[in-house]
Protein backbone atom coordinates (compact mmCIF):
# COMPACT_ATOMS: atom_id res chain seq x y z
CA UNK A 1 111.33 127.49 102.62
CA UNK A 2 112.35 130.77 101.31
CA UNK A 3 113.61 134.38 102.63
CA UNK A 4 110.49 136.52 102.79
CA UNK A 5 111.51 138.85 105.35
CA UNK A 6 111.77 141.81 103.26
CA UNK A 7 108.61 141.10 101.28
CA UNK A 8 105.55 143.00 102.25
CA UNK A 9 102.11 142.16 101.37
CA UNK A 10 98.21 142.61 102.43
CA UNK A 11 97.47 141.25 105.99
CA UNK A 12 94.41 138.80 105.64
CA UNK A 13 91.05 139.52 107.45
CA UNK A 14 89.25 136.74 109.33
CA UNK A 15 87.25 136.38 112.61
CA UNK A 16 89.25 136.90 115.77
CA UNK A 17 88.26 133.41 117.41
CA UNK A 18 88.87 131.65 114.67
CA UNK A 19 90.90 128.72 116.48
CA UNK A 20 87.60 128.31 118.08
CA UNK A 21 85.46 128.46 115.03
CA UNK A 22 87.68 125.79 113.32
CA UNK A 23 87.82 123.43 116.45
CA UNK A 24 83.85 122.99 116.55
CA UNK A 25 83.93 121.79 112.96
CA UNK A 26 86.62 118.90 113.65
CA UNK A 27 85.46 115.28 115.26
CA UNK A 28 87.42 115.73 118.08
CA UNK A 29 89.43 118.20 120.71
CA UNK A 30 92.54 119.47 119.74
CA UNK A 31 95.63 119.05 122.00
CA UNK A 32 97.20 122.39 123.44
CA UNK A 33 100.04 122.18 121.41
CA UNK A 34 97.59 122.38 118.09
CA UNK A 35 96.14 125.14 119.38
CA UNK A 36 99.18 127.32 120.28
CA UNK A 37 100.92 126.41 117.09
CA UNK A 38 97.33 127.47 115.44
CA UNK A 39 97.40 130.70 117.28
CA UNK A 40 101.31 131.20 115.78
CA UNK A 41 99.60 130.43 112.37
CA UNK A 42 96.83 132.93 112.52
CA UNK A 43 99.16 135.53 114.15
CA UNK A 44 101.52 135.43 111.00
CA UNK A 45 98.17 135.34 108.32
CA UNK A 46 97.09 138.56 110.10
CA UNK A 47 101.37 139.94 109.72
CA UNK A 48 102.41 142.34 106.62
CA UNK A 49 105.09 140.03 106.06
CA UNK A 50 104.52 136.41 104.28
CA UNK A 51 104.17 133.03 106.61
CA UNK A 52 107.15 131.09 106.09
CA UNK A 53 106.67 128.56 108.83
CA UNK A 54 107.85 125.02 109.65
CA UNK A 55 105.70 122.89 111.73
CA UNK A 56 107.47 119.81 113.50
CA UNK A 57 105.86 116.85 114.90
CA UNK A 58 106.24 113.44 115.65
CA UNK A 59 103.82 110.95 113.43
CA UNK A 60 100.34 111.13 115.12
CA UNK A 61 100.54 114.73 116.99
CA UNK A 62 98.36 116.37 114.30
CA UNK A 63 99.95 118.04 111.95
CA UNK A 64 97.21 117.80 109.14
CA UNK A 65 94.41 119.40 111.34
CA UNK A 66 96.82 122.23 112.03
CA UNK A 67 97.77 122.71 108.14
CA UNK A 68 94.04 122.78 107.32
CA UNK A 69 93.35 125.06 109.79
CA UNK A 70 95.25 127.25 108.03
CA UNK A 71 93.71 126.24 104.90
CA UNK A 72 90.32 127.18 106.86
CA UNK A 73 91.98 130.73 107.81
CA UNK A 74 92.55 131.39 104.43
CA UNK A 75 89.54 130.59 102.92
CA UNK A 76 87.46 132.65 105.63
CA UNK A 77 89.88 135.38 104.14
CA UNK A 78 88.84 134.56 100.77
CA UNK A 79 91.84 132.65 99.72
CA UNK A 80 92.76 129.51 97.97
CA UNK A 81 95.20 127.05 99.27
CA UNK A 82 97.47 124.33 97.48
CA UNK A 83 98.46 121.82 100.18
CA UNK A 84 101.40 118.83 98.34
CA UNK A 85 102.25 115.65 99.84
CA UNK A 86 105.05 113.31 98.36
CA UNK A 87 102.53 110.42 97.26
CA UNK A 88 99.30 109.57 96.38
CA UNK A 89 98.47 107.84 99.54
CA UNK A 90 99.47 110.56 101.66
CA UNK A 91 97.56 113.07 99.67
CA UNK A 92 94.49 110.81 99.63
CA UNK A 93 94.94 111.21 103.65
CA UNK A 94 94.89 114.67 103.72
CA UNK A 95 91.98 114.94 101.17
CA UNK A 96 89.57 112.87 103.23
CA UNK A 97 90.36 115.23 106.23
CA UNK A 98 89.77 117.85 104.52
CA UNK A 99 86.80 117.11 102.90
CA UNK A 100 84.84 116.46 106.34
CA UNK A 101 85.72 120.49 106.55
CA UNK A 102 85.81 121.84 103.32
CA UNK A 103 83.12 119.18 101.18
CA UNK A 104 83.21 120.50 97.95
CA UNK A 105 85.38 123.29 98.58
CA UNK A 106 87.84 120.49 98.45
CA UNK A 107 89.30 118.36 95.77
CA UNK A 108 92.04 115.92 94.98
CA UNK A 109 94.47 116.08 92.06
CA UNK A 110 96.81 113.19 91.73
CA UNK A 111 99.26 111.73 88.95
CA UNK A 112 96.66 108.46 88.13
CA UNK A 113 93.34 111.30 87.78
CA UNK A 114 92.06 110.83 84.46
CA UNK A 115 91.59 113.59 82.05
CA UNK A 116 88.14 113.98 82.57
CA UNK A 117 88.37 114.31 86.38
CA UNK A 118 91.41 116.90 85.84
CA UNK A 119 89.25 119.02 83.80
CA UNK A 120 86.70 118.72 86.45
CA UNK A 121 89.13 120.13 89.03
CA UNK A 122 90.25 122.88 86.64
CA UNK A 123 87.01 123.69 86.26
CA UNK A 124 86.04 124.07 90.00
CA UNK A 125 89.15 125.67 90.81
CA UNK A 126 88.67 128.52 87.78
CA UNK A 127 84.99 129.10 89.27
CA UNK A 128 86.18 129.45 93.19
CA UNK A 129 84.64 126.26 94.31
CA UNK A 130 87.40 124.57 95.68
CA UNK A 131 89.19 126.93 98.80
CA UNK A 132 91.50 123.93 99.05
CA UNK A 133 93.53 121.87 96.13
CA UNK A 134 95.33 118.27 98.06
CA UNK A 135 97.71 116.63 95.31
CA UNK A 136 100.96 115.50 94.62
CA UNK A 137 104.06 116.16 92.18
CA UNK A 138 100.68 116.47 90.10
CA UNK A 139 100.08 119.73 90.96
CA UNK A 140 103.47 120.97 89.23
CA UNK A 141 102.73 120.00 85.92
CA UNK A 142 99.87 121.62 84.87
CA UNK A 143 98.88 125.86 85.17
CA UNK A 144 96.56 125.59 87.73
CA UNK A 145 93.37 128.67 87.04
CA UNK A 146 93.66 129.89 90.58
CA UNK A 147 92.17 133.26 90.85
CA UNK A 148 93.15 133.45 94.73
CA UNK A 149 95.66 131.76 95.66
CA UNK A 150 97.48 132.37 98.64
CA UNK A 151 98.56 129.39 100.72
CA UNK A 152 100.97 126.63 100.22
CA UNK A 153 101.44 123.69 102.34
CA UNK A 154 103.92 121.12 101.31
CA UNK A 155 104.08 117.79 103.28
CA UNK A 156 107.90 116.41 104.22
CA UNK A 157 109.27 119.01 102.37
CA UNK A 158 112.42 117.17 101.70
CA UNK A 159 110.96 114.89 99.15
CA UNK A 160 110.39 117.90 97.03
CA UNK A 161 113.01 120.20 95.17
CA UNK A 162 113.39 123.81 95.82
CA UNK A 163 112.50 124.51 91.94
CA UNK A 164 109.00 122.28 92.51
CA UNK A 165 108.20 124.21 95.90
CA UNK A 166 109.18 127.54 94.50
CA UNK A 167 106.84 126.70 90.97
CA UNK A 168 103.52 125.72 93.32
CA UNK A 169 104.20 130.06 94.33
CA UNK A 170 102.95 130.40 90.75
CA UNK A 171 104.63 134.15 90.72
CA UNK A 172 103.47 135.24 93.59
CA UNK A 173 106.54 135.46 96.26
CA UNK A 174 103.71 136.95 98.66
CA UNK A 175 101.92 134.03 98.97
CA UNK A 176 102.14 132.46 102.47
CA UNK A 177 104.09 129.01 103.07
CA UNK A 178 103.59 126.09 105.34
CA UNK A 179 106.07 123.27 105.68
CA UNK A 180 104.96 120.04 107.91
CA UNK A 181 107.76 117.30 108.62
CA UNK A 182 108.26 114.68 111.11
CA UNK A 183 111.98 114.34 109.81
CA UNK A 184 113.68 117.80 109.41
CA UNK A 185 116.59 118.16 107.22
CA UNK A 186 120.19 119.65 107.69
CA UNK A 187 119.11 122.55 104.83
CA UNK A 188 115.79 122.95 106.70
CA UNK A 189 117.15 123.27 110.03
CA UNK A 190 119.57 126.03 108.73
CA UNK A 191 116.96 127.93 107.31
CA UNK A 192 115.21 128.63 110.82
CA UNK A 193 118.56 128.50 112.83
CA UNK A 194 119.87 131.44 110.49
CA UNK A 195 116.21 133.34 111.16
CA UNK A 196 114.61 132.40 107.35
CA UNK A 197 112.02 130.36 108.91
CA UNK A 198 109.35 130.34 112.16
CA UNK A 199 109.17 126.96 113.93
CA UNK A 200 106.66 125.49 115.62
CA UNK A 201 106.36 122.18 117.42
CA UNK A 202 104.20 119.88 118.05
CA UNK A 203 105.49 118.25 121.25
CA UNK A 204 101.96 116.78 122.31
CA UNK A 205 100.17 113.80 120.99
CA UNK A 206 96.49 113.33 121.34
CA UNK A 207 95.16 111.21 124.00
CA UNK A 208 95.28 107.62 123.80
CA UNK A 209 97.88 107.34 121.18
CA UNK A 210 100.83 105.16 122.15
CA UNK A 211 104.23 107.08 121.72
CA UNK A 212 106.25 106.45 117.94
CA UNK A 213 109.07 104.06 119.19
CA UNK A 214 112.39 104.34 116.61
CA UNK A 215 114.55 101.93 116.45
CA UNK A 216 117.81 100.81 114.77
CA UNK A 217 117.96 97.25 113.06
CA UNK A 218 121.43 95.40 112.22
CA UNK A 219 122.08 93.62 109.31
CA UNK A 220 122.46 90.08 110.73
């Protein structure tokens, strides 16, 4: 999470029911909360300003099919979007989501690809196909050909440093930003209590799934 407030760049373009548009694509309904914090996600896409957003929800309230709806804003923009999570089971999560929206407009770059299958993704990414790159740290470490990128989502943003989440910008301090977390931090929570960052929760789970119980274990 960064200060963009005095940035200014070019508001993105894309169909005014697009909450709608998105929602008929996914396998099930969305929960009001998804759909307001969507409706706080396209408001700041169509803004002069860059998102800088933090979405907050428990484990099972839908974060992912919010961050790919903005992944799905941006593309009907005409924008790419990087989305990072902290390991390669995680991203393989998200990736399988978002190929049921994207297909092949999706792809998956993770630390164990092989060569062949990076330069595959390069490839794809160089040409436009893919509207939406899922990886991990793996996305860092090599110069991604993006002609259009404009989104990034990072996953439990904690588990990456602010060098790594400022490099996956690529130059472009415009670009919007996304963070999900079920766990905010002290730094992130300063950010949006000292006006650096929107927040958004997601204080709703979907129906039929059993509330996340925490507990704390002793060492005997």
């Amino acid at each position: 999470l960064m200060d963009k407030g005095e940035i200014s760049r070019e508001a993105l373009s894309f169909p005014e029911n697009i909450v709608k548009e998105y929602e008929a694509l996914l396998p099930f309904a969305c929960t009001g909360a998804q759909r307001r914090v969507m409706g706080e996600i396209a408001g700041d896409l169509r803004g002069k300003t860059p998102m800088n957003r933090l979405v907050e929800g428990d484990v099972g309230s839908g974060k992912t099919a919010v961050a790919l709806f903005a992944a799905y804003a941006a593309m009907r923009a005409g924008k790419q979007t990087v989305l990072m999570a902290p390991t390669e089971l995680l991203a393989g999560q998200h990736f399988a989501f978002a190929e049921k929206i994207f297909g092949r407009r999706a792809a998956l770059l993770r630390g164990s690809c092989t060569k062949a299958e990076r330069e595959e993704v390069f490839a794809r990414i160089a040409g436009g196909e893919v509207q939406v790159l899922v990886g991990t740290h793996a996305v860092l470490y090599h110069e991604l050909p993006f002609p259009a990128l404009d989104l990034v989502i990072t996953d439990e943003q904690h588990r990456f440093g602010v060098g790594q989440r400022a490099a996956l910008l690529r130059g472009n301090p415009a670009a919007h930003t996304l963070i999900l977390t079920a766990t905010p931090i002290p730094r992130t929570l300063s950010l949006v209590l000292y006006g650096k960052a929107k927040i958004s929760l997601l204080d709703e789970l979907p129906p039929g799934r059993k509330p996340v119980a925490t507990h704390i274990v002793g060492q005997q």
